[in-house]
C-alpha atoms as a PDB file:
ATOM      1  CA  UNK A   1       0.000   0.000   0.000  1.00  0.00           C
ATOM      2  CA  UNK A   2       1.218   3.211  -0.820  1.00  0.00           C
ATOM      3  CA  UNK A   3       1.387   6.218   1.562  1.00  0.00           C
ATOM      4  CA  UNK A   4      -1.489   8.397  -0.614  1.00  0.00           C
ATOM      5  CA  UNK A   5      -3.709   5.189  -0.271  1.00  0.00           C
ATOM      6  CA  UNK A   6      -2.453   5.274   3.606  1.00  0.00           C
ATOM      7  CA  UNK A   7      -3.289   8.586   3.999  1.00  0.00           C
ATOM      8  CA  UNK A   8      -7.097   8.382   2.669  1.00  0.00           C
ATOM      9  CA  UNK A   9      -7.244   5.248   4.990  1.00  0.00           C
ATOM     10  CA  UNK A  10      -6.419   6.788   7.739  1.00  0.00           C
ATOM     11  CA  UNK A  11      -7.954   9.849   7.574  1.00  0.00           C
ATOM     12  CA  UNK A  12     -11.580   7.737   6.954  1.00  0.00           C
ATOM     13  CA  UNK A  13     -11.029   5.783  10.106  1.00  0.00           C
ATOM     14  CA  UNK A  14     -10.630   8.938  12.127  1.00  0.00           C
ATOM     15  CA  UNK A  15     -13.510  10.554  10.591  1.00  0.00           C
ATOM     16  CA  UNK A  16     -15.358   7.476  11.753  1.00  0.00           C
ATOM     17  CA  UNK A  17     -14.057   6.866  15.140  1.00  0.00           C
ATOM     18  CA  UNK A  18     -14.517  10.613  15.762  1.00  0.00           C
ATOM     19  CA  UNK A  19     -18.619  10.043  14.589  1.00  0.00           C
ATOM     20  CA  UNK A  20     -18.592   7.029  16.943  1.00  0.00           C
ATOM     21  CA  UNK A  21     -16.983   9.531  19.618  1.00  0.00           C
ATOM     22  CA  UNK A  22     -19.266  11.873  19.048  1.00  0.00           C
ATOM     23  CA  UNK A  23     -22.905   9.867  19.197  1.00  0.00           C
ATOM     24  CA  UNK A  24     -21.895   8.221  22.169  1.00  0.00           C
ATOM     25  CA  UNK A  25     -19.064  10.393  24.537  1.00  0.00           C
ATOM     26  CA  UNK A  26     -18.897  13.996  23.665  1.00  0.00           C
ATOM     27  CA  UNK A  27     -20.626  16.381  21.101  1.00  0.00           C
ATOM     28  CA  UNK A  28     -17.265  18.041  21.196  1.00  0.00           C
ATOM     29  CA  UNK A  29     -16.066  15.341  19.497  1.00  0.00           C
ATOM     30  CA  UNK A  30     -17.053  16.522  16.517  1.00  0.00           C
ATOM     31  CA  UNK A  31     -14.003  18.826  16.481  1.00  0.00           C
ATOM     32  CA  UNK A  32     -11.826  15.766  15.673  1.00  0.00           C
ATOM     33  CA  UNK A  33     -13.898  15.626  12.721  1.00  0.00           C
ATOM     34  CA  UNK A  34     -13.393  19.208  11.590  1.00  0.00           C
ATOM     35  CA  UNK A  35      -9.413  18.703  12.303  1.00  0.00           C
ATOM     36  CA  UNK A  36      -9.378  15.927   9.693  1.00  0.00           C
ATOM     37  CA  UNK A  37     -10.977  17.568   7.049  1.00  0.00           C
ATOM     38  CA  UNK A  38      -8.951  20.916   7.587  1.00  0.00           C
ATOM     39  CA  UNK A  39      -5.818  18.986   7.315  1.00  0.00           C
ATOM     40  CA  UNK A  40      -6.894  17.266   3.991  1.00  0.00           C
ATOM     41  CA  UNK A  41      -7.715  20.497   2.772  1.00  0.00           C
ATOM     42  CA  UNK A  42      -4.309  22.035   3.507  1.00  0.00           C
ATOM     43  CA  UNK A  43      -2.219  18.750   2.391  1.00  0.00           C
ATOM     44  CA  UNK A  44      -4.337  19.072  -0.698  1.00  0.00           C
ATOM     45  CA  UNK A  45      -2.333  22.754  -1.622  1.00  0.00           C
ATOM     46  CA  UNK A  46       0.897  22.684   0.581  1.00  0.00           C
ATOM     47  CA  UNK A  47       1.728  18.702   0.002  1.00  0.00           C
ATOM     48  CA  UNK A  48       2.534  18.539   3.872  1.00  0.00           C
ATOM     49  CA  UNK A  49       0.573  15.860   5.543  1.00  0.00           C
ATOM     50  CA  UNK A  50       1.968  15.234   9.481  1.00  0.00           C
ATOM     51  CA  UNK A  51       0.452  11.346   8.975  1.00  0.00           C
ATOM     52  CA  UNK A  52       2.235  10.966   5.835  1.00  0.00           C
ATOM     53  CA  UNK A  53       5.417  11.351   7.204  1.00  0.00           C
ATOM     54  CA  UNK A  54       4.655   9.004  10.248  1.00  0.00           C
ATOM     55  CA  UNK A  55       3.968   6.611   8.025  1.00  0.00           C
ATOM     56  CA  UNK A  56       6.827   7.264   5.673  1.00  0.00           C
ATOM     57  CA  UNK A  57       8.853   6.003   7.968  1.00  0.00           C
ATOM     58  CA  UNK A  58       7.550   3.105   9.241  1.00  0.00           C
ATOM     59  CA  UNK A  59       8.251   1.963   5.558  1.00  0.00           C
ATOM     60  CA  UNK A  60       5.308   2.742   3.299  1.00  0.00           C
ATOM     61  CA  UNK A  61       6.140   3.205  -0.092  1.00  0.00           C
ATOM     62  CA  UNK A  62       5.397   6.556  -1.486  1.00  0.00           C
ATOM     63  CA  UNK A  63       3.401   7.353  -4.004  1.00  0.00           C
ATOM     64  CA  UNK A  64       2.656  10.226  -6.100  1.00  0.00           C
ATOM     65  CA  UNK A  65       1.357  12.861  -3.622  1.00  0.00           C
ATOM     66  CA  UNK A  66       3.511  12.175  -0.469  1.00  0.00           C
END
């Protein structure tokens, strides 16, 4: 699996969990949810992604974004 494929994985499951998080612990949770989408949104024009580089180096491949 690549890192862009990684990425769009990852970012899913935390869009999820924070749903979950929100429905059942916190409506604040919903923040989480916000957080996610800004950062796709600004990896999207600057190319810097904090989870891509995580996973950079615990050996993902990369592919063409990251």
């Amino acid at each position: 699996m690549s890192i862009d494929r990684a990425v769009l994985v990852f970012a899913g499951f935390m869009v999820l969990v924070s749903l979950v998080l929100t429905h059942t612990v916190s409506p604040h949770f919903v923040w989480l949810t916000a957080f996610v989408g800004l950062n796709l949104i600004q990896s999207a024009f600057t190319g810097f992604c904090p989870a891509a580089i995580v996973m950079k180096r615990l050996g993902l491949r990369p592919g063409n974004a990251f």
